[in-house]
C-alpha atoms as a PDB file:
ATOM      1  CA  UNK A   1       0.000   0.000   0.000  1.00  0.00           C
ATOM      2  CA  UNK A   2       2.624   2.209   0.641  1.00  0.00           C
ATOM      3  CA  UNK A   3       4.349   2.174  -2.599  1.00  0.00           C
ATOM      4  CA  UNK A   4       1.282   2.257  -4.254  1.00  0.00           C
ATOM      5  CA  UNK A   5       0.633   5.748  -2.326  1.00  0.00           C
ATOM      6  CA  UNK A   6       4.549   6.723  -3.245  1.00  0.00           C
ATOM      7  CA  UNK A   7       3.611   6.279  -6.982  1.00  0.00           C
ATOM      8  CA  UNK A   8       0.583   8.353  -6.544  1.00  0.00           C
ATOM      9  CA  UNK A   9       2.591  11.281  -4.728  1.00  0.00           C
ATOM     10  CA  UNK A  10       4.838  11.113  -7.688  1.00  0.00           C
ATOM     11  CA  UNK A  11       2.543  11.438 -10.204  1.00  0.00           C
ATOM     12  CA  UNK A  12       0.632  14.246  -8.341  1.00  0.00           C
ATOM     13  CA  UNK A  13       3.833  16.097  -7.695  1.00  0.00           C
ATOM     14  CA  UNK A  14       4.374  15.746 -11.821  1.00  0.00           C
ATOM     15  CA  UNK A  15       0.612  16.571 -12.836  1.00  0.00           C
ATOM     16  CA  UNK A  16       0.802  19.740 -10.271  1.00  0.00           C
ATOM     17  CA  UNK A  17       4.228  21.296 -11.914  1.00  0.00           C
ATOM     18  CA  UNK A  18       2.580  20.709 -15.022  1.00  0.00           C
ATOM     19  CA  UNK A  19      -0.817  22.522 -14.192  1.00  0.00           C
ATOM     20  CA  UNK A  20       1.300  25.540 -12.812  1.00  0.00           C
ATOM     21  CA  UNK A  21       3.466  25.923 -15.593  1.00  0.00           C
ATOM     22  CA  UNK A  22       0.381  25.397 -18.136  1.00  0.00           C
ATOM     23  CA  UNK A  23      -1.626  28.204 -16.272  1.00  0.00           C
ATOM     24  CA  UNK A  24       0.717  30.304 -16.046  1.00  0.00           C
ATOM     25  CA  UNK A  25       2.319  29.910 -19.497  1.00  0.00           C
ATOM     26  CA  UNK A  26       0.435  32.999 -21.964  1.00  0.00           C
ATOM     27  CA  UNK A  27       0.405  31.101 -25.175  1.00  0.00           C
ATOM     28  CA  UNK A  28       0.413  32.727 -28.325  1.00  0.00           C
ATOM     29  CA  UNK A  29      -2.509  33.474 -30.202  1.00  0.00           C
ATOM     30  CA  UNK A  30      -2.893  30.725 -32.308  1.00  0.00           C
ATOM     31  CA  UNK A  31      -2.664  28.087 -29.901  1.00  0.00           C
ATOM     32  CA  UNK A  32      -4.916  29.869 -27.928  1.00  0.00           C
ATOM     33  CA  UNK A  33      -7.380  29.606 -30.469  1.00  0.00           C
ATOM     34  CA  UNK A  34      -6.474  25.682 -31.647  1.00  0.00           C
ATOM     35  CA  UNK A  35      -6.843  24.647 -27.965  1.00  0.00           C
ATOM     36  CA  UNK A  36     -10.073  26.520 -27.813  1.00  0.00           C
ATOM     37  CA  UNK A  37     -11.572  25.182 -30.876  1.00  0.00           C
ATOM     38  CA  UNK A  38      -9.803  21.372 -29.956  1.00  0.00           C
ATOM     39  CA  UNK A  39     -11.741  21.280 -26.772  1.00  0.00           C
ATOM     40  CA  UNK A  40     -14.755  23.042 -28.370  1.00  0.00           C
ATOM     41  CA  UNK A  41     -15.027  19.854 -31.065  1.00  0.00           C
ATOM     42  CA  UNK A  42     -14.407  17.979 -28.576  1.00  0.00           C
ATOM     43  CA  UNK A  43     -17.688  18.749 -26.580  1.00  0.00           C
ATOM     44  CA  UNK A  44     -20.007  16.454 -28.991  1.00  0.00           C
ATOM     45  CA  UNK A  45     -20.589  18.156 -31.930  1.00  0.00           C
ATOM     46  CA  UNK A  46     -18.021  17.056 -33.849  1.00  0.00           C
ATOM     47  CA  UNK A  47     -18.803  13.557 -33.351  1.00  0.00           C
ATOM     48  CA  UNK A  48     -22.707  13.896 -34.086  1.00  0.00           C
ATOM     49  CA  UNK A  49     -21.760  15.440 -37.336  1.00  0.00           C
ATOM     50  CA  UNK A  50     -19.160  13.067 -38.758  1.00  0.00           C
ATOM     51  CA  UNK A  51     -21.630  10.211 -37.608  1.00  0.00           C
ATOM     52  CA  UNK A  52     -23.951  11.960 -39.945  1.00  0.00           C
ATOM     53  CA  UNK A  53     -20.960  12.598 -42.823  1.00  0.00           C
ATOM     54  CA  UNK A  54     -20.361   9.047 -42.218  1.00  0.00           C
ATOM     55  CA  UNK A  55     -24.196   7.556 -42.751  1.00  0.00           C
ATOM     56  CA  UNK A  56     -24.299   9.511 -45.584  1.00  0.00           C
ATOM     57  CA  UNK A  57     -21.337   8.897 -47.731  1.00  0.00           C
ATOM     58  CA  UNK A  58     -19.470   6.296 -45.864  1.00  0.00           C
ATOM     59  CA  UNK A  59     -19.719   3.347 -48.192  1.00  0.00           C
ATOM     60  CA  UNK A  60     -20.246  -0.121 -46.873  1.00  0.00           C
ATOM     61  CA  UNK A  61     -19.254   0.173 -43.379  1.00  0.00           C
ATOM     62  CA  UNK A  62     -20.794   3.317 -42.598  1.00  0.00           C
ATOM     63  CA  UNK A  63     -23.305   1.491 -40.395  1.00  0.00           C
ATOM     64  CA  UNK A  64     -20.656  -1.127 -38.346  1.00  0.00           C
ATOM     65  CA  UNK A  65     -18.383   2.603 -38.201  1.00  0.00           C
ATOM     66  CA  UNK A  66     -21.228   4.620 -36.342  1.00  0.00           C
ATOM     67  CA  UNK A  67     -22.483   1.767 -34.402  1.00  0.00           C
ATOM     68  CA  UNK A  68     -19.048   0.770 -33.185  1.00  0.00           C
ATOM     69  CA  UNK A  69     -18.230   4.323 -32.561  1.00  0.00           C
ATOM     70  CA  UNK A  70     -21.259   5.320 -31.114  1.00  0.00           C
ATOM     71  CA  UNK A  71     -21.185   2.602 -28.681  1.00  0.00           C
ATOM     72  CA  UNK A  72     -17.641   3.181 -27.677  1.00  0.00           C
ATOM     73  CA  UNK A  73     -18.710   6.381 -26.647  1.00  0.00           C
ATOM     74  CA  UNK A  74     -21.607   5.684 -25.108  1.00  0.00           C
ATOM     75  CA  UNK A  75     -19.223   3.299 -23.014  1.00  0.00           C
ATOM     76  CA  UNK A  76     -16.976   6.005 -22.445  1.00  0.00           C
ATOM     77  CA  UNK A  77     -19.430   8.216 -20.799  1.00  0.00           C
ATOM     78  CA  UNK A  78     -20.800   4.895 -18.295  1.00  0.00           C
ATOM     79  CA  UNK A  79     -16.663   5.040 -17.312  1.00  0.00           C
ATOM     80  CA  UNK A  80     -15.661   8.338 -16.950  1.00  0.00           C
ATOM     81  CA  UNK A  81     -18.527   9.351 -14.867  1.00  0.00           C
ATOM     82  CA  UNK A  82     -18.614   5.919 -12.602  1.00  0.00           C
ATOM     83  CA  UNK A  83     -14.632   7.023 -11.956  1.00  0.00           C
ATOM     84  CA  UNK A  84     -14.904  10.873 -11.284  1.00  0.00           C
ATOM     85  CA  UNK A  85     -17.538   9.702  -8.674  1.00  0.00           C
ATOM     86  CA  UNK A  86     -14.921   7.290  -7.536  1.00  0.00           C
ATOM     87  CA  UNK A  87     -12.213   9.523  -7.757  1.00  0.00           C
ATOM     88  CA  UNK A  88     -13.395  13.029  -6.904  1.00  0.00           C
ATOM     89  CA  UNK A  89     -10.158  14.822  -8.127  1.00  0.00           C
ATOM     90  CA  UNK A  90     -10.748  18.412  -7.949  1.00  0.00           C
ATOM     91  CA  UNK A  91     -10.028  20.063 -11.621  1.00  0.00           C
ATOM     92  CA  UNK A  92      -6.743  21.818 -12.246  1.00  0.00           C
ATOM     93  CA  UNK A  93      -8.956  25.181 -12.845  1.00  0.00           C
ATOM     94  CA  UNK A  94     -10.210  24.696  -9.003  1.00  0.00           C
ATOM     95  CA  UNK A  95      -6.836  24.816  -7.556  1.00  0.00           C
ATOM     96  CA  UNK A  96      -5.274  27.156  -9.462  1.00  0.00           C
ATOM     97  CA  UNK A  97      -6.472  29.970 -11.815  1.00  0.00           C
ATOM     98  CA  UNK A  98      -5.630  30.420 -15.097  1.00  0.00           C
ATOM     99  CA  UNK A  99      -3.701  33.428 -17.223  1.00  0.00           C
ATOM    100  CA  UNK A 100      -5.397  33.279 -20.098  1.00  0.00           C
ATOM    101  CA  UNK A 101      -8.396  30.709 -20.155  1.00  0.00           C
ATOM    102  CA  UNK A 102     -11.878  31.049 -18.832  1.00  0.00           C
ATOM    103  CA  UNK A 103     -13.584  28.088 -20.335  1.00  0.00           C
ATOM    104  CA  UNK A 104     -16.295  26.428 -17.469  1.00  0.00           C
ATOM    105  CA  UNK A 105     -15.798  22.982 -16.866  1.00  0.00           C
ATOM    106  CA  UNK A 106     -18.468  20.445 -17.885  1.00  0.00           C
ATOM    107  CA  UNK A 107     -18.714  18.788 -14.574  1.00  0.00           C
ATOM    108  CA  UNK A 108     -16.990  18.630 -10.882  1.00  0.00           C
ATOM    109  CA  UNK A 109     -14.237  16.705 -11.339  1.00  0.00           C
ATOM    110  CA  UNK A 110     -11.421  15.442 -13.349  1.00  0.00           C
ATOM    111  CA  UNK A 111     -10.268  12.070 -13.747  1.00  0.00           C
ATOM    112  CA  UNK A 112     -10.471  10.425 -16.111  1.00  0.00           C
ATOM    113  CA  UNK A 113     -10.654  12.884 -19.462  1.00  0.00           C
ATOM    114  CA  UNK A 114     -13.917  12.497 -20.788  1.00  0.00           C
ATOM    115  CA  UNK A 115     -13.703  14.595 -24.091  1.00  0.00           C
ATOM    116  CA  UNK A 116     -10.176  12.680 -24.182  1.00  0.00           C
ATOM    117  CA  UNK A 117     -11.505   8.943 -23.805  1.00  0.00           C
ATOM    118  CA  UNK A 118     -14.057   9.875 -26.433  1.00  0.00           C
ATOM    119  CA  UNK A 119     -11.598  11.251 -28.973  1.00  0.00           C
ATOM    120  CA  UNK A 120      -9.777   8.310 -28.235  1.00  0.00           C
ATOM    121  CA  UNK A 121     -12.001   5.767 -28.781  1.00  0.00           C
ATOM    122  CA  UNK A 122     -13.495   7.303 -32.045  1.00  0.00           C
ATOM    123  CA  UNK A 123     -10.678   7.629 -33.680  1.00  0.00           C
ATOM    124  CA  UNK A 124      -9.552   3.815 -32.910  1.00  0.00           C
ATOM    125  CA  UNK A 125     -12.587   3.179 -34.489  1.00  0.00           C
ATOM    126  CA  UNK A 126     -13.106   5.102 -37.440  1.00  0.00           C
ATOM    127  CA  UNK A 127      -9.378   4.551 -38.600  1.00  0.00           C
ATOM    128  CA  UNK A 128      -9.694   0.938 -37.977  1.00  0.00           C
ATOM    129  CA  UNK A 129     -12.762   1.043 -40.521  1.00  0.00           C
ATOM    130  CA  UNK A 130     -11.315   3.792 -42.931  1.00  0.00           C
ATOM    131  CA  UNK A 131      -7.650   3.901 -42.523  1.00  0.00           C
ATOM    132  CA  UNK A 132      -7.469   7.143 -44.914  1.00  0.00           C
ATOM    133  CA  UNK A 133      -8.908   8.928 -42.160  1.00  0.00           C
ATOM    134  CA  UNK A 134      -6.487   8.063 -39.192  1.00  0.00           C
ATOM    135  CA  UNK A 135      -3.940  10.970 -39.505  1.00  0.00           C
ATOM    136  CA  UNK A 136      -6.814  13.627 -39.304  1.00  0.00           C
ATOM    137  CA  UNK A 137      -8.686  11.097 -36.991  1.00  0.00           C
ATOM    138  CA  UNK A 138      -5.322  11.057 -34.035  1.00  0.00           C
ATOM    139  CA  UNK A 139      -4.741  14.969 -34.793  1.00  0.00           C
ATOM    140  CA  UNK A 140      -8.066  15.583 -33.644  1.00  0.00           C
ATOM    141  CA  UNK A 141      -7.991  13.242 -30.723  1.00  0.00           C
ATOM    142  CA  UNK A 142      -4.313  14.370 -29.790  1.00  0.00           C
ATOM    143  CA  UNK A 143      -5.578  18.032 -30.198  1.00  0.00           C
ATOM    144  CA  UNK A 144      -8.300  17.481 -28.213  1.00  0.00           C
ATOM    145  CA  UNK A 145      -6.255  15.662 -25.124  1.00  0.00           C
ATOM    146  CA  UNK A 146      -3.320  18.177 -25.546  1.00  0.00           C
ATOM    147  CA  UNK A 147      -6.014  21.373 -25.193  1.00  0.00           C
ATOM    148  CA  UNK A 148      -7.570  19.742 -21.642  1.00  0.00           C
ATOM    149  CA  UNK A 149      -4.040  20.634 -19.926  1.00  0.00           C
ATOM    150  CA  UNK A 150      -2.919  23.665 -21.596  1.00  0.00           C
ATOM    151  CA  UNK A 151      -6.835  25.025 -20.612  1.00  0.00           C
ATOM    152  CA  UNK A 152      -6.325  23.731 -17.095  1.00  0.00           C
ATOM    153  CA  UNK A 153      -9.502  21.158 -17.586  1.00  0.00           C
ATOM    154  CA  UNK A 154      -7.239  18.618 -16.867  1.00  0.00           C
ATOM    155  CA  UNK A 155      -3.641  16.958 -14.793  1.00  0.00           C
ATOM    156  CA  UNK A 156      -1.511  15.042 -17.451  1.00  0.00           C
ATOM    157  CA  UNK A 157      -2.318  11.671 -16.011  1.00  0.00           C
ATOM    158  CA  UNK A 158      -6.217  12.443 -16.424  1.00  0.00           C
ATOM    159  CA  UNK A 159      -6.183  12.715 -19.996  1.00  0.00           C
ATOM    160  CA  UNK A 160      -3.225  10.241 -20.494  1.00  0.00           C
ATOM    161  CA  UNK A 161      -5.712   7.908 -18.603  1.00  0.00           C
ATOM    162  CA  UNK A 162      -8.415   8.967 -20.929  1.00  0.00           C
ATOM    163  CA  UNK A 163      -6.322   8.208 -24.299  1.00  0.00           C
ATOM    164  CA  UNK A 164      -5.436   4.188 -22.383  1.00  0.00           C
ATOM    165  CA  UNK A 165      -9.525   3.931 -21.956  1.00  0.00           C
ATOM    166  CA  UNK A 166     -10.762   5.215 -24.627  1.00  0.00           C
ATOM    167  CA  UNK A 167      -9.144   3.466 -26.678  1.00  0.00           C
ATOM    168  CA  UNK A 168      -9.701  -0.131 -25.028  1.00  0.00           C
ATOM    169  CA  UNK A 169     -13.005   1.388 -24.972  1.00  0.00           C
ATOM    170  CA  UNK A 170     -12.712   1.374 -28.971  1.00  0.00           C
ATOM    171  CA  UNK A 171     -10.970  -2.279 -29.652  1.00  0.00           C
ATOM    172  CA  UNK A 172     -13.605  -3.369 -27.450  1.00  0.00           C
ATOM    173  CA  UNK A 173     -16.115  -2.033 -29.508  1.00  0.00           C
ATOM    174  CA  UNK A 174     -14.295  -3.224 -33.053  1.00  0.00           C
ATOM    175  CA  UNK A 175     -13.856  -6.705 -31.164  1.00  0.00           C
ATOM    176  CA  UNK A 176     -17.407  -6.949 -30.048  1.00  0.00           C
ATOM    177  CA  UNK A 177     -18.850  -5.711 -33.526  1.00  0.00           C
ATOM    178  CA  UNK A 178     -16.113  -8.017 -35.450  1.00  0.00           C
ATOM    179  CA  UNK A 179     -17.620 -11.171 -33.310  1.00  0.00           C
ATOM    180  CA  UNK A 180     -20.839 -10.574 -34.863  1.00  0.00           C
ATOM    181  CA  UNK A 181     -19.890 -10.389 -38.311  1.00  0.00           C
ATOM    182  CA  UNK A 182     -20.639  -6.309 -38.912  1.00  0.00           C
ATOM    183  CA  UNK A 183     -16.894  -5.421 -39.140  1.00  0.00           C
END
């Protein structure tokens, strides 16, 4: 137990010099606006509409892509929010303001990532289905996990925690939907 509470310590001593350099660090004006629009996409939006880009010209697995997508995220959301109950970490934005960034917080707390473990597991499962698409696919997920921190949403490990869920989240999905023939 007590090494498991020394690896903890470290990791909390990392993910706080992190959040102070983040919110302290006045970014220039583009990445201001990238990590705004990043976490923006990341809020739903984006997903709903490539779902619908996808039903509408995605060929022959454009069903198996949104089902397996959409119930990766769907899974997602039944995680994250079962462990921020669990874990109750306070976000990065309530212990410390930030210089630049006044973007509200979707919930109470922080671990795991939720917009992270989404991207995550969407992209796993749309580039597994159309491999053209997995550059853009990781930007945007990377984008979105990267602009959690730098707005103080976030601690490191949370969304490095979301991007290891999310995407078992998504070979679960591609797994399940292979197993039944509609991958």
């Amino acid at each position: 137990m007590a090494m498991a509470k020394d690896v903890w310590g470290y990791i909390e001593n990392r993910d706080h010099r992190v959040m102070r350099r983040m919110n302290r660090w006045k970014a220039p004006r583009w990445i201001r606006f990238w990590m705004l629009a990043a976490t923006r996409m990341g809020d739903g939006w984006l997903w709903y509409s490539l779902g619908t880009i996808l039903l509408l010209v995605g060929g022959p697995h454009r069903y198996a892509a949104v089902g397996a997508a959409g119930c990766a995220a769907i899974g997602g959301v039944l995680v994250f929010k079962a462990l921020k109950k669990l874990s109750r970490r306070l976000r990065p934005c309530q212990l410390e303001p930030h210089c630049w960034s006044k973007v509200l917080p979707p919930d109470q707390f922080s671990f795991p990532s939720g917009h992270t473990m989404t991207a995550f597991a969407i992209a796993l499962v749309v580039s597994y289905l159309y491999p053209s698409l997995e550059g853009p696919m990781y930007f945007l997920a990377i984008s979105i996990a990267f602009s959690r921190v730098v707005l103080g949403m976030h601690f490191l490990s949370d969304v490095l925690a979301g991007a290891v869920l999310g995407s078992a989240l998504g070979v679960a999905s591609i797994v399940t939907f292979a197993s039944y023939g509609l991958v």
